[in-house]
C-alpha atoms as a PDB file:
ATOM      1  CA  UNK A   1      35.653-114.223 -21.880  1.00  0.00           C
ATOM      2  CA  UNK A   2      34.377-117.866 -20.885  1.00  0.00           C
ATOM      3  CA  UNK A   3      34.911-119.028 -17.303  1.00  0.00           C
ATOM      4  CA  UNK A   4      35.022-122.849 -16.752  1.00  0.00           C
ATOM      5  CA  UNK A   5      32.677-124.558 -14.778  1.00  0.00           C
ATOM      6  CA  UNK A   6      34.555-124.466 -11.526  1.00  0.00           C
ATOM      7  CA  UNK A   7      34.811-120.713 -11.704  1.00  0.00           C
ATOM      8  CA  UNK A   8      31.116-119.869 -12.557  1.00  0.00           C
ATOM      9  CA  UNK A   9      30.409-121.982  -9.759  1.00  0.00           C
ATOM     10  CA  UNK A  10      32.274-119.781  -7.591  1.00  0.00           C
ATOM     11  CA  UNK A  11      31.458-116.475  -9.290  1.00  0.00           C
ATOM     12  CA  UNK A  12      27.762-117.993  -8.263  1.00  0.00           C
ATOM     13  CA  UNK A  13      28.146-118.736  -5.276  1.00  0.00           C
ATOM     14  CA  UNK A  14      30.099-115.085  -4.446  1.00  0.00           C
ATOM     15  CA  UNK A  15      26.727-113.420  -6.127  1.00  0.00           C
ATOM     16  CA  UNK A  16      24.497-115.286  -3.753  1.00  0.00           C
ATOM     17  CA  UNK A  17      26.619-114.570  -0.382  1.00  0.00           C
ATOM     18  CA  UNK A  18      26.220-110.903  -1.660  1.00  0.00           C
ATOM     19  CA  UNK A  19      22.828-110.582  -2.300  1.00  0.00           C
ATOM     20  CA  UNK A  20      21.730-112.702   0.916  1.00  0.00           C
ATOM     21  CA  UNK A  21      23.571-110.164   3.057  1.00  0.00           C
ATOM     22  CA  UNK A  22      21.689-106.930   0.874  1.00  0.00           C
ATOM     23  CA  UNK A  23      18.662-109.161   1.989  1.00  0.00           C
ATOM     24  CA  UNK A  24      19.374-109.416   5.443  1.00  0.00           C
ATOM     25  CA  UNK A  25      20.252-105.655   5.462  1.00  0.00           C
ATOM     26  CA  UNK A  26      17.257-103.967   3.904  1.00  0.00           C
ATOM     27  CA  UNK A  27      15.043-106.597   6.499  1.00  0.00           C
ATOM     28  CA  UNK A  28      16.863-105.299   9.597  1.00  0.00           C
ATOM     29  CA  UNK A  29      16.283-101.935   7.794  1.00  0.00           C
ATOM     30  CA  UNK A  30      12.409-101.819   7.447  1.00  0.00           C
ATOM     31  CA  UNK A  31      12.296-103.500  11.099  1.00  0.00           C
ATOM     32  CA  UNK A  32      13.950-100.617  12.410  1.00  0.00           C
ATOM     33  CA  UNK A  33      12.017 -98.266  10.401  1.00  0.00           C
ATOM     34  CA  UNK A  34       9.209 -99.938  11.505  1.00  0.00           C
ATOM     35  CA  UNK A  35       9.644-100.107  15.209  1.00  0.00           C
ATOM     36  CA  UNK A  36       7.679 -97.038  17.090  1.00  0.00           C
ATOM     37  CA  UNK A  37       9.253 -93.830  17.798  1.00  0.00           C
ATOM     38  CA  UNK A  38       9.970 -93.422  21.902  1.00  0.00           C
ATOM     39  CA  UNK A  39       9.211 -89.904  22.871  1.00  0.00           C
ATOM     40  CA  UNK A  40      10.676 -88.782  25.942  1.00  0.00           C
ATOM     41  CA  UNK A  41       9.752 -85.803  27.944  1.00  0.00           C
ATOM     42  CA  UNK A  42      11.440 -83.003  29.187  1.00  0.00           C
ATOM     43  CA  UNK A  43      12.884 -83.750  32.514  1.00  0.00           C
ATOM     44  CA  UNK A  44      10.768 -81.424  34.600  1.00  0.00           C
ATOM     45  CA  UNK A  45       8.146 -82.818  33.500  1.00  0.00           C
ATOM     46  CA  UNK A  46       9.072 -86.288  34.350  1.00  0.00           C
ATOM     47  CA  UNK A  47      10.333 -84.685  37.795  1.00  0.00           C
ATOM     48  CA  UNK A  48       7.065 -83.432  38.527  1.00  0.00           C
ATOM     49  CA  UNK A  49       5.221 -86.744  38.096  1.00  0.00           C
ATOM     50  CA  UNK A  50       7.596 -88.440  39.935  1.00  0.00           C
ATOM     51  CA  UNK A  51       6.740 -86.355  42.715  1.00  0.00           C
ATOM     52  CA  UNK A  52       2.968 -86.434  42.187  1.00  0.00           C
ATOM     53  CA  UNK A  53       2.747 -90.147  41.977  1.00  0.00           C
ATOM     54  CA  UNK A  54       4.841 -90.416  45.236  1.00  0.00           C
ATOM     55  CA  UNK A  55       2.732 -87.530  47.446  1.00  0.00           C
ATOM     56  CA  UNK A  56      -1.019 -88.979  48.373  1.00  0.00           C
ATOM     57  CA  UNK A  57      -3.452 -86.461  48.293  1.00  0.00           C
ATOM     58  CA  UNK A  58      -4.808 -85.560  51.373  1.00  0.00           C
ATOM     59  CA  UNK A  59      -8.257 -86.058  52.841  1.00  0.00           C
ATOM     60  CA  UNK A  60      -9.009 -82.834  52.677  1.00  0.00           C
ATOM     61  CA  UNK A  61      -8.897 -82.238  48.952  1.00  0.00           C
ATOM     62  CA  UNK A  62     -10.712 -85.459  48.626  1.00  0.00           C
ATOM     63  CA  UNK A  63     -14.067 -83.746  50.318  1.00  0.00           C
ATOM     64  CA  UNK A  64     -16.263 -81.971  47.998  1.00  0.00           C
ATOM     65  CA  UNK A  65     -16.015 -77.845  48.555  1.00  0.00           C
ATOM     66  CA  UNK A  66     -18.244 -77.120  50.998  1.00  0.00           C
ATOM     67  CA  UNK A  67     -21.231 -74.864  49.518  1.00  0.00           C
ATOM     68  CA  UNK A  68     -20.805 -70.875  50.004  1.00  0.00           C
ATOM     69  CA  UNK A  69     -22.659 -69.644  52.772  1.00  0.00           C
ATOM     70  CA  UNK A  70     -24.796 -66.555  52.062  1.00  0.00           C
ATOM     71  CA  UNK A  71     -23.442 -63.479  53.366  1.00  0.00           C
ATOM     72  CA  UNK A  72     -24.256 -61.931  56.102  1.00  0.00           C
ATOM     73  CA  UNK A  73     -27.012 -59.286  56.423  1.00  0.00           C
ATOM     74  CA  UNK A  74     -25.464 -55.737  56.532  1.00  0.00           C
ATOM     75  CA  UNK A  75     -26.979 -52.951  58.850  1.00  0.00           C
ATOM     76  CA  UNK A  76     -27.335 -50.667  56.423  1.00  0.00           C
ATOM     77  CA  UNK A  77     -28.623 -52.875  53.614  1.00  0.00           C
ATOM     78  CA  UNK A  78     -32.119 -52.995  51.928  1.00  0.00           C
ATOM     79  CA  UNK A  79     -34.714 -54.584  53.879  1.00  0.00           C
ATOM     80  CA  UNK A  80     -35.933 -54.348  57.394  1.00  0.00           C
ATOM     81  CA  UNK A  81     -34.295 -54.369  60.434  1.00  0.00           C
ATOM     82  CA  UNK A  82     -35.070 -53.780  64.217  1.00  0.00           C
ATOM     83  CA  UNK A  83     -36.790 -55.801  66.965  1.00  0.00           C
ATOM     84  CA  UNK A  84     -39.900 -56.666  68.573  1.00  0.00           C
ATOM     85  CA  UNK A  85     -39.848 -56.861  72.727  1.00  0.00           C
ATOM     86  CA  UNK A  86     -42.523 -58.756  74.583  1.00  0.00           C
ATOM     87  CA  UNK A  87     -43.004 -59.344  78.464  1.00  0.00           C
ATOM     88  CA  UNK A  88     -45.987 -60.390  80.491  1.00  0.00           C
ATOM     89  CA  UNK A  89     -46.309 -60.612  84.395  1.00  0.00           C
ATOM     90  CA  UNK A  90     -49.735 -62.208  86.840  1.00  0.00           C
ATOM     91  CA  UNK A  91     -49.388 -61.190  90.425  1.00  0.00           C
ATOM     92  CA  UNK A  92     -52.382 -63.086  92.988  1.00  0.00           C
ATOM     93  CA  UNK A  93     -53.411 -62.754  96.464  1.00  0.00           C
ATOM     94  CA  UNK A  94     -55.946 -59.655  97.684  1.00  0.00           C
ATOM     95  CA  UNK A  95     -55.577 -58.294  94.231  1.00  0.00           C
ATOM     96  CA  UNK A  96     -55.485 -59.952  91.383  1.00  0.00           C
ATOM     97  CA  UNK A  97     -53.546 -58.199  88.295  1.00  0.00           C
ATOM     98  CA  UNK A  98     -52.208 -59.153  84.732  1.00  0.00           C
ATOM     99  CA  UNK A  99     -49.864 -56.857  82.635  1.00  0.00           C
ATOM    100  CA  UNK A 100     -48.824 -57.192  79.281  1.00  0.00           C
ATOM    101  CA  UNK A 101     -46.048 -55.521  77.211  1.00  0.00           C
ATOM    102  CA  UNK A 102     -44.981 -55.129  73.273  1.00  0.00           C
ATOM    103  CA  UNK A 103     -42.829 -52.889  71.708  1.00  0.00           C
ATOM    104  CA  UNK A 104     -41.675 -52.627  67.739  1.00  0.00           C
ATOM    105  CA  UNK A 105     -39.000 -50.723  66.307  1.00  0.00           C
ATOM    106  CA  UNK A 106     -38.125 -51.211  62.753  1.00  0.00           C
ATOM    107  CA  UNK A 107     -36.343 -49.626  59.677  1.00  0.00           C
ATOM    108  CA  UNK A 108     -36.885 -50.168  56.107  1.00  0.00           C
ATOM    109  CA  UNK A 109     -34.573 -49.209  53.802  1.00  0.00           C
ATOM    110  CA  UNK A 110     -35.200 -49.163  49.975  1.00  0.00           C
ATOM    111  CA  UNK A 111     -31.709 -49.764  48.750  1.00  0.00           C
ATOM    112  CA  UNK A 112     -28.651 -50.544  49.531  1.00  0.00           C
ATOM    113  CA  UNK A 113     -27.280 -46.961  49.681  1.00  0.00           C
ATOM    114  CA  UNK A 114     -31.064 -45.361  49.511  1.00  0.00           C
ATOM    115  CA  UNK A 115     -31.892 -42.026  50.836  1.00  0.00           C
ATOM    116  CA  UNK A 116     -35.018 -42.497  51.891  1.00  0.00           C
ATOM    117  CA  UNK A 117     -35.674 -44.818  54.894  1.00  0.00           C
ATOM    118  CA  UNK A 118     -38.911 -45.954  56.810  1.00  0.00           C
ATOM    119  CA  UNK A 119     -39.076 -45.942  60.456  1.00  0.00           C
ATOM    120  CA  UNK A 120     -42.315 -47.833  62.268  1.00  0.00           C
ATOM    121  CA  UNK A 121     -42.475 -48.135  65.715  1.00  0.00           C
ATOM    122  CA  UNK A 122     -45.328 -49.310  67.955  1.00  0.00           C
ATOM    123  CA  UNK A 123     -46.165 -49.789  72.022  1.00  0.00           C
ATOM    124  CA  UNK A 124     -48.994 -51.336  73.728  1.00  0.00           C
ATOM    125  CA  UNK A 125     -49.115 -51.520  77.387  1.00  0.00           C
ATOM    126  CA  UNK A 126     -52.040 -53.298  78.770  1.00  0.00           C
ATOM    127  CA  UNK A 127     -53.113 -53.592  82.179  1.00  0.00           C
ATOM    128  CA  UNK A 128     -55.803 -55.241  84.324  1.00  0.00           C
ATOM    129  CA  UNK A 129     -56.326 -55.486  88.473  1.00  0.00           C
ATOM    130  CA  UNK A 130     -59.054 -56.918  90.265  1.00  0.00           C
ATOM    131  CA  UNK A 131     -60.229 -56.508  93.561  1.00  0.00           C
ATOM    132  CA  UNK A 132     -63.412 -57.436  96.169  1.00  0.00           C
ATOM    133  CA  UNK A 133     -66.109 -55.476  93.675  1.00  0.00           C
ATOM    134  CA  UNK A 134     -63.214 -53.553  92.304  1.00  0.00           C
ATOM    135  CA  UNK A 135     -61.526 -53.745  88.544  1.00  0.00           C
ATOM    136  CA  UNK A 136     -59.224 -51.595  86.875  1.00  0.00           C
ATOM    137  CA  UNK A 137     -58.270 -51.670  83.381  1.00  0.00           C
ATOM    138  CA  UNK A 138     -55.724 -49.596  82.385  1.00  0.00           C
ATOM    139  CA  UNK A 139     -54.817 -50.277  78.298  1.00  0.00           C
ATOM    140  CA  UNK A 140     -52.572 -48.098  76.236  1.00  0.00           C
ATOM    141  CA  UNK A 141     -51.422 -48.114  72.502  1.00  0.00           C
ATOM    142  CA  UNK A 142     -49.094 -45.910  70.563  1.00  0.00           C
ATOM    143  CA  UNK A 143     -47.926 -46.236  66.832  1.00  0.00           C
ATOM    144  CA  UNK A 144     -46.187 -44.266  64.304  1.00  0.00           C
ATOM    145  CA  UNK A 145     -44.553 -43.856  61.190  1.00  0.00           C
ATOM    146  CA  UNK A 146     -41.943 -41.832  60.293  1.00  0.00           C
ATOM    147  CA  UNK A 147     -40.202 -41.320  56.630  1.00  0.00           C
ATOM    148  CA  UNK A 148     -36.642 -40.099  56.278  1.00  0.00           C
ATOM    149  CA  UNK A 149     -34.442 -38.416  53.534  1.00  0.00           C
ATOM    150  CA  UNK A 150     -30.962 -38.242  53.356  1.00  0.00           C
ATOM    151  CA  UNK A 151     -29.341 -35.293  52.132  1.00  0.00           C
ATOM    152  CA  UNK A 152     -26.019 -36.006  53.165  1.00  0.00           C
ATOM    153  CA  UNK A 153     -24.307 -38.885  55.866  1.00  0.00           C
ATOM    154  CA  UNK A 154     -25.109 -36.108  58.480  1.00  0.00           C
ATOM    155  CA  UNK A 155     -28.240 -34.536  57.914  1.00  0.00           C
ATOM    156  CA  UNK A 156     -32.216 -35.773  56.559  1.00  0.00           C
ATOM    157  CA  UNK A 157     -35.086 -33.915  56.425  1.00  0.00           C
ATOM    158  CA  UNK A 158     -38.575 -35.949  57.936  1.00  0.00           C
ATOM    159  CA  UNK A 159     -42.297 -36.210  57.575  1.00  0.00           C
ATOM    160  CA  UNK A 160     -44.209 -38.360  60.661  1.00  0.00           C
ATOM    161  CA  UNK A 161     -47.548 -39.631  61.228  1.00  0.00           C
ATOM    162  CA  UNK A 162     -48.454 -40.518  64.927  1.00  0.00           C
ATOM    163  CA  UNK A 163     -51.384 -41.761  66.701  1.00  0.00           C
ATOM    164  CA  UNK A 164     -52.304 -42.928  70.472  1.00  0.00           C
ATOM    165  CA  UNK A 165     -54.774 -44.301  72.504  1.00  0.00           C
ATOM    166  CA  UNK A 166     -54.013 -43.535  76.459  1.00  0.00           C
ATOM    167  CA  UNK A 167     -56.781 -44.604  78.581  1.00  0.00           C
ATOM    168  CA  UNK A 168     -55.140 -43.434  82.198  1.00  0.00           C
ATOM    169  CA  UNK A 169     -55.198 -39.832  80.390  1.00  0.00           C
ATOM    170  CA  UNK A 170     -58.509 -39.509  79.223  1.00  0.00           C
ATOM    171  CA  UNK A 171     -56.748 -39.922  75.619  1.00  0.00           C
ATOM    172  CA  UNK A 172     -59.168 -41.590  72.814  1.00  0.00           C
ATOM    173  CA  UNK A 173     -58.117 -40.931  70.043  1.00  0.00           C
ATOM    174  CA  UNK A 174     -54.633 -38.489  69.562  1.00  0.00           C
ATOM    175  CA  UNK A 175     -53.328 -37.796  65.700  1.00  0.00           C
ATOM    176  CA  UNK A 176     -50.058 -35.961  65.297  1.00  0.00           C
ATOM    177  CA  UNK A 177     -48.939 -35.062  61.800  1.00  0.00           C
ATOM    178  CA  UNK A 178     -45.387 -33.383  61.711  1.00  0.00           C
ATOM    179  CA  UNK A 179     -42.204 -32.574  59.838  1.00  0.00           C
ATOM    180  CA  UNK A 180     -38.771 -31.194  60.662  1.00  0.00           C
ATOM    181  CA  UNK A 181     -35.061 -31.759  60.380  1.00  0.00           C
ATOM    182  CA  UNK A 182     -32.413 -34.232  61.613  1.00  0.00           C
ATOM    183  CA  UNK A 183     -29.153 -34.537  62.331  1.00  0.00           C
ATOM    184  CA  UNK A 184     -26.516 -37.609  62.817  1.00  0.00           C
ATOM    185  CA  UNK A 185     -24.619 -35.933  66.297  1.00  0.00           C
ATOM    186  CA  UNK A 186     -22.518 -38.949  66.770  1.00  0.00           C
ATOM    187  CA  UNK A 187     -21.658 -41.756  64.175  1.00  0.00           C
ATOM    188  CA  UNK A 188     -19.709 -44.655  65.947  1.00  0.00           C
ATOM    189  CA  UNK A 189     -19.610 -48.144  65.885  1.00  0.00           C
ATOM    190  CA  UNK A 190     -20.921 -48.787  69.466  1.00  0.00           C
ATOM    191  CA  UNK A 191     -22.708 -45.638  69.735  1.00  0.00           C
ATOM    192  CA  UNK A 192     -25.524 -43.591  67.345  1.00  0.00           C
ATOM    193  CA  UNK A 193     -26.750 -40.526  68.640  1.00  0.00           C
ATOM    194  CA  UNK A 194     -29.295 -38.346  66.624  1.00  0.00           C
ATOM    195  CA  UNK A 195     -31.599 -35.258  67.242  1.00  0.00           C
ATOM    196  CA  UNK A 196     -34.345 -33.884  65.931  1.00  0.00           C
ATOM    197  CA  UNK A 197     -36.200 -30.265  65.567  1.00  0.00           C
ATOM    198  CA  UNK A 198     -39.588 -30.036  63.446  1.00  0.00           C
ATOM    199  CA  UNK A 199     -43.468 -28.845  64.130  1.00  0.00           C
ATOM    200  CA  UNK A 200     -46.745 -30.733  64.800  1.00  0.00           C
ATOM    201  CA  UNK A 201     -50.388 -30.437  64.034  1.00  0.00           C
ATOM    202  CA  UNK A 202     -52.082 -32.152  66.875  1.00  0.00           C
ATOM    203  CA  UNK A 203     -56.092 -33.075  67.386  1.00  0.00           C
ATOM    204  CA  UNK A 204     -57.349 -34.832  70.294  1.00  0.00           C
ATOM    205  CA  UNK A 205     -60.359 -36.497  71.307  1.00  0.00           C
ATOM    206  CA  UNK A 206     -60.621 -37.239  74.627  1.00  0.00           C
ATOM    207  CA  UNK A 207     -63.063 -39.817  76.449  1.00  0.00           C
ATOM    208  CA  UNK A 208     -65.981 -39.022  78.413  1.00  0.00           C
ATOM    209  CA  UNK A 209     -66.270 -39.114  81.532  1.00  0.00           C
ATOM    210  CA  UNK A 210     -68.861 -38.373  84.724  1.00  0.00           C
ATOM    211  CA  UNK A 211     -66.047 -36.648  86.101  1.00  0.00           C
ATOM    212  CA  UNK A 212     -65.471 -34.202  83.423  1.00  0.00           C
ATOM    213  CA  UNK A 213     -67.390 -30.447  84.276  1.00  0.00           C
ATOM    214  CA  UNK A 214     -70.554 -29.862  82.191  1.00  0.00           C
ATOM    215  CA  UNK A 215     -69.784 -28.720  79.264  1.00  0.00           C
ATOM    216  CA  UNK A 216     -65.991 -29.599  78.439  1.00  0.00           C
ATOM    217  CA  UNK A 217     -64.486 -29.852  75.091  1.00  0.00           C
ATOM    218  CA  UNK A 218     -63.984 -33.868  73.802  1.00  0.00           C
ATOM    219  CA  UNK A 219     -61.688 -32.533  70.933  1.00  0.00           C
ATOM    220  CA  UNK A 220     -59.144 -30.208  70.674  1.00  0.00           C
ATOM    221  CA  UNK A 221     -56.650 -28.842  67.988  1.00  0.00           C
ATOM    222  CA  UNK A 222     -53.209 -27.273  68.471  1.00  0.00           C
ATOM    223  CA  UNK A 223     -49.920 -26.971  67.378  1.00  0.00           C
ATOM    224  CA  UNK A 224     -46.208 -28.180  68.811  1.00  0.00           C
ATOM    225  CA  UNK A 225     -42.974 -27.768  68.647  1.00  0.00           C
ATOM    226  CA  UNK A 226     -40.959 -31.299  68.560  1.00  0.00           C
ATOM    227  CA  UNK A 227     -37.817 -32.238  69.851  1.00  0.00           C
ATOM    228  CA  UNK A 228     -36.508 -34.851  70.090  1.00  0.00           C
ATOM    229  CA  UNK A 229     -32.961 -37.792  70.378  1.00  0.00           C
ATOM    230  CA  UNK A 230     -32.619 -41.228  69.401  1.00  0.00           C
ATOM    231  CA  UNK A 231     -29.494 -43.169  70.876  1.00  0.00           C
ATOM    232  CA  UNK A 232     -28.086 -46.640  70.445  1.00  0.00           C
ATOM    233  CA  UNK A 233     -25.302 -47.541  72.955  1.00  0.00           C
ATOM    234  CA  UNK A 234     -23.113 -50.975  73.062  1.00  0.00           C
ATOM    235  CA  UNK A 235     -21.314 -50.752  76.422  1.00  0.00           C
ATOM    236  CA  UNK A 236     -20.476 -53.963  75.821  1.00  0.00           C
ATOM    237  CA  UNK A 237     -20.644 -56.932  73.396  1.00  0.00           C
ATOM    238  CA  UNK A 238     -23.496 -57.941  75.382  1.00  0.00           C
ATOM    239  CA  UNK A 239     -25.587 -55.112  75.870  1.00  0.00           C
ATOM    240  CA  UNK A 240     -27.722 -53.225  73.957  1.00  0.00           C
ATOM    241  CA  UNK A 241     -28.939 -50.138  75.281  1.00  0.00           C
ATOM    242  CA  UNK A 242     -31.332 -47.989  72.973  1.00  0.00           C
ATOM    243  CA  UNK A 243     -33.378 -44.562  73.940  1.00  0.00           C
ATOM    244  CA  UNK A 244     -35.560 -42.216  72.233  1.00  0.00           C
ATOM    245  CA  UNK A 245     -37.398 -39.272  74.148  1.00  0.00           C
ATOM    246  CA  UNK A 246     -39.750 -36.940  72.092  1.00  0.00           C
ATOM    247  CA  UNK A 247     -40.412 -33.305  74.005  1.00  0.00           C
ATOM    248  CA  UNK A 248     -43.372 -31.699  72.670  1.00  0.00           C
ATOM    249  CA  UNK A 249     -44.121 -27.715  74.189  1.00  0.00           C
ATOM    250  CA  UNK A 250     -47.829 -26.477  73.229  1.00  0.00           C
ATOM    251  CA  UNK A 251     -47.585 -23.459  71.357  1.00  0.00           C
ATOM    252  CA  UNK A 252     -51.240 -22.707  70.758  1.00  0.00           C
ATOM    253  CA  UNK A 253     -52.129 -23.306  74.952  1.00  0.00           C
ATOM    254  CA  UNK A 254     -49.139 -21.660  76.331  1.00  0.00           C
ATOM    255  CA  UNK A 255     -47.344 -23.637  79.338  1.00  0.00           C
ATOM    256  CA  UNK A 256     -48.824 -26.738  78.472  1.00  0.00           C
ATOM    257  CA  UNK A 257     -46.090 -30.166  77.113  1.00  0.00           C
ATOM    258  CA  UNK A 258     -45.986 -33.222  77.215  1.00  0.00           C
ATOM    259  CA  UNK A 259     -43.047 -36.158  76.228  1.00  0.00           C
ATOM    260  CA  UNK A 260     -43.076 -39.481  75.579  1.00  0.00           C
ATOM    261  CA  UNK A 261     -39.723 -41.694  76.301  1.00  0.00           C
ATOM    262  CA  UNK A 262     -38.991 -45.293  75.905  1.00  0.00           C
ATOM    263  CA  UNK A 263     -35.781 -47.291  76.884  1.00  0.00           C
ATOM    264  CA  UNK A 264     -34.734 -50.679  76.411  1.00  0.00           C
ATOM    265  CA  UNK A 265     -31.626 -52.811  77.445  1.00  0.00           C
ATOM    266  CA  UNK A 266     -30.815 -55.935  75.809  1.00  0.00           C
ATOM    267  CA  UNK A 267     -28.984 -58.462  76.860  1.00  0.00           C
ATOM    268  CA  UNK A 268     -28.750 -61.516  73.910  1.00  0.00           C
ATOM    269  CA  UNK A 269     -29.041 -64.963  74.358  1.00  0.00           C
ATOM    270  CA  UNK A 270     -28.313 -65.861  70.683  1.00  0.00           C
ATOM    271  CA  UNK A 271     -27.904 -63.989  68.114  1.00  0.00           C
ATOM    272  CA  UNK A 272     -31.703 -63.294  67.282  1.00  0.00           C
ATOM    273  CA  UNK A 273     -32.761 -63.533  71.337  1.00  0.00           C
ATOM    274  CA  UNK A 274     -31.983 -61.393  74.144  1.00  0.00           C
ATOM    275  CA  UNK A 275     -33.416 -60.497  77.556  1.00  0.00           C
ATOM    276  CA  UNK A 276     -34.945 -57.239  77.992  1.00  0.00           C
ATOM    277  CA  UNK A 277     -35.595 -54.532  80.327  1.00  0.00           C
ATOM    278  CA  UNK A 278     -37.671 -51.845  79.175  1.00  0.00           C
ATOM    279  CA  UNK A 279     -39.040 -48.633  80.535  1.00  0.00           C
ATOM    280  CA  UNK A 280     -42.189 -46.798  78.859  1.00  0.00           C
ATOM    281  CA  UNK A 281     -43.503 -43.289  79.857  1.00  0.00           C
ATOM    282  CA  UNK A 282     -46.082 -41.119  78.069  1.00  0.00           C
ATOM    283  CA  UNK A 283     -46.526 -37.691  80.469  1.00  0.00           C
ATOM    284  CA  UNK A 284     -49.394 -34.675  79.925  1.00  0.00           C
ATOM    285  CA  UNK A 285     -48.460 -31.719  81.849  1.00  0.00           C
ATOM    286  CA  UNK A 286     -52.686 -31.181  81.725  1.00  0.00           C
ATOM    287  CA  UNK A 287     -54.711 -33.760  81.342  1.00  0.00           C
ATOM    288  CA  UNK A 288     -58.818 -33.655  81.877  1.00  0.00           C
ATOM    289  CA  UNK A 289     -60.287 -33.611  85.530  1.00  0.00           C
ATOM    290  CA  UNK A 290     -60.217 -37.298  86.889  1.00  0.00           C
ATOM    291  CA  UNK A 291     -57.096 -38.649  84.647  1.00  0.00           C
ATOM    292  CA  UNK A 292     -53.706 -38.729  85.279  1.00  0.00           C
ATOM    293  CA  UNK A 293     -50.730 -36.848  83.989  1.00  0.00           C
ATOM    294  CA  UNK A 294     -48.019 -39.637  83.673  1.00  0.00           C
ATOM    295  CA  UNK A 295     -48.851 -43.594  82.321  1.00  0.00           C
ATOM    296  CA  UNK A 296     -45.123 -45.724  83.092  1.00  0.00           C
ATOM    297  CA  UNK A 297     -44.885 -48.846  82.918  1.00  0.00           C
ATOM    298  CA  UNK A 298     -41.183 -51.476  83.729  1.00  0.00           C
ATOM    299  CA  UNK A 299     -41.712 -54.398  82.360  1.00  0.00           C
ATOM    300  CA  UNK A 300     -38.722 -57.639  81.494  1.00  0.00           C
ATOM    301  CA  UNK A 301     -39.059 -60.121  79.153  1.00  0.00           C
ATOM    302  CA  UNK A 302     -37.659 -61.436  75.409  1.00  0.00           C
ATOM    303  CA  UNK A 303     -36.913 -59.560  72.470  1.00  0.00           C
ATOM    304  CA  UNK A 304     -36.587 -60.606  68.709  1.00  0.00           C
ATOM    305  CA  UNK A 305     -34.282 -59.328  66.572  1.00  0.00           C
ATOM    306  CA  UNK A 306     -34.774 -59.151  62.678  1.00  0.00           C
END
C-alpha cells in the first residue's frame, strides 16, 4: 500500500505524539521509582515520643546517682566491737589528790556467723593524794581474756586467762586460769543477760610489807569456784547500762571469796561518744595484815565506742 505525502506526514506525526507520551511515562516512572521509600512507625511508637519530647526531664534525673554508702556495721559481724571509758578528776586545798580511770571491753568475732568469739577486757584505776609529809598512792590494774565457743544460740563452753595487780590489797601479782560453761538467759533486743558456772586455778603473790608477821607466805595457790552474769540493758534509746559481777568462793581455804563487779551507764553524745558513769569494785573477804578488803572506785567521764 503507498500513502501520499500528506498522509505519511500525518501517520508521522501520530508516531511521534505516541512515542513522546511513552517517553514522558517511563520518566515519571523511574522518578517515582526513584524517590525514597517513607517508613512510618507504628502509632504507639510515635505516641510515645510525642509524649517524651513534650515532658522535660526533671532535675533530679539530671544529677549523677549518688555513690552507695557502705553498709552499716552489724553487731554480730566479724571484727571487733565494744568500748573504751576514760575519766580523770584533781581535787586541791589541804590535800592534794589526782585520780585516773580506764576501762576496755571488747569482742572479736572471727566470722560472720563464727562460733568462737574473743572477749578482752581491761581496768586500771590509779590514784594519788598528798598531804603535809603525807602521800598515798593507791594504783590498780586488772586484765583478762576470755575465749568462747558456741555450741548452740543458747549455750558456749569457755576457757579464761586473768591477771591483777591490786596495791590497796597487798595484791602483786594474781594469775587466774579457768574454764566452765555459759548460758544465753535472756536474748532481747534491749536487753542480754548471760551466766556463767566454771573452776579456777589461782596463784598469788602478794607484796611485802613491815606490817606483815614474821614469817608469812608471799605466794599462795588455790582453787575456785566461778560464777558469774554479764548484762546489757537499753532502758532507753539513750542509755546504755552494762554489768558484769564475777563471785569467786575458795574451795581449798574454806570460808574465804572474793568478787569483782564493774558497771557502766552510758549516755551518747553521737553515735561513737557518750558520757559515762562507772562503778569499779574488786573485794577480798581476807586480805594480808595492813591491807584492805574492798578497792571501789566512781568515776564520770567519756567513752568510745568501736
Amino acid at each position: 500500500m503507498r500513502f501520499g505525502r500528506d498522509q505519511r506526514l500525518r501517520l508521522l506525526f501520530k508516531n511521534r505524539s505516541a512515542g513522546c507520551g511513552l517517553l514522558l511515562f517511563a520518566l515519571a516512572s523511574l522518578m517515582y521509582a526513584a524517590k525514597p521509600e517513607r517508613r512510618t512507625a507504628p502509632a504507639h511508637a510515635n505516641a510515645a515520643a510525642k509524649a517524651s519530647a513534650k515532658t522535660p526531664r526533671s532535675r533530679r534525673s539530671r544529677k549523677a546517682a549518688p555513690p552507695a554508702q557502705p553498709a552499716p556495721k552489724k553487731l554480730n559481724s566479724a571484727g571487733w566491737h565494744g568500748a573504751a571509758n576514760l575519766g580523770y578528776s584533781m581535787g586541791t586545798g589541804n590535800t592534794t589528790s589526782r585520780s585516773f580511770t580506764g576501762n576496755l571491753d571488747a569482742t572479736y568475732r572471727h566470722s560472720d556467723h563464727a562460733r568462737w568469739v574473743s572477749l578482752v577486757k581491761a581496768t586500771a584505776l590509779l590514784a594519788h593524794s598528798s598531804t603535809t609529809g603525807l602521800t598515798i598512792v593507791s594504783n590498780t590494774f586488772s586484765g583478762g581474756l576470755r575465749e568462747d565457743r558456741k555450741l548452740d544460740k543458747w549455750n558456749y563452753l569457755f576457757a579464761l586467762a586473768q591477771y591483777d595487780y591490786i596495791q590497796p590489797e597487798g595484791i602483786h601479782l594474781r594469775q587466774s586460769y579457768g574454764g566452765g560453761y555459759g548460758r544465753e538467759l535472756v536474748l532481747r533486743p534491749r536487753l542480754h543477760l548471760s551466766g556463767l558456772v566454771g573452776l579456777n586455778y589461782v596463784h598469788t603473790r602478794f607484796i611485802a610489807s613491815p606490817f606483815l608477821p614474821a614469817g608469812t607466805p608471799l605466794t599462795q595457790n588455790s582453787a575456785e569456784l566461778l560464777l558469774g552474769e554479764n548484762l546489757m540493758w537499753n532502758p532507753s534509746r539513750r542509755l546504755t547500762l552494762t554489768h558484769d559481777l564475777n563471785f569467786y568462793p575458795n574451795l581449798s581455804q574454806s570460808g574465804q571469796y572474793r568478787f569483782d563487779t564493774n558497771t557502766t551507764l552510758a549516755a551518747p553524745i553521737t553515735s561513737r561518744i557518750a558520757l559515762t558513769a562507772s562503778f569499779v569494785d574488786f573485794y577480798i573477804s581476807d586480805p594480808l595484815p595492813g591491807n584492805h578488803t574492798n578497792n571501789a572506785t566512781l568515776a564520770t567521764g567519756l567513752g568510745l565506742k568501736f
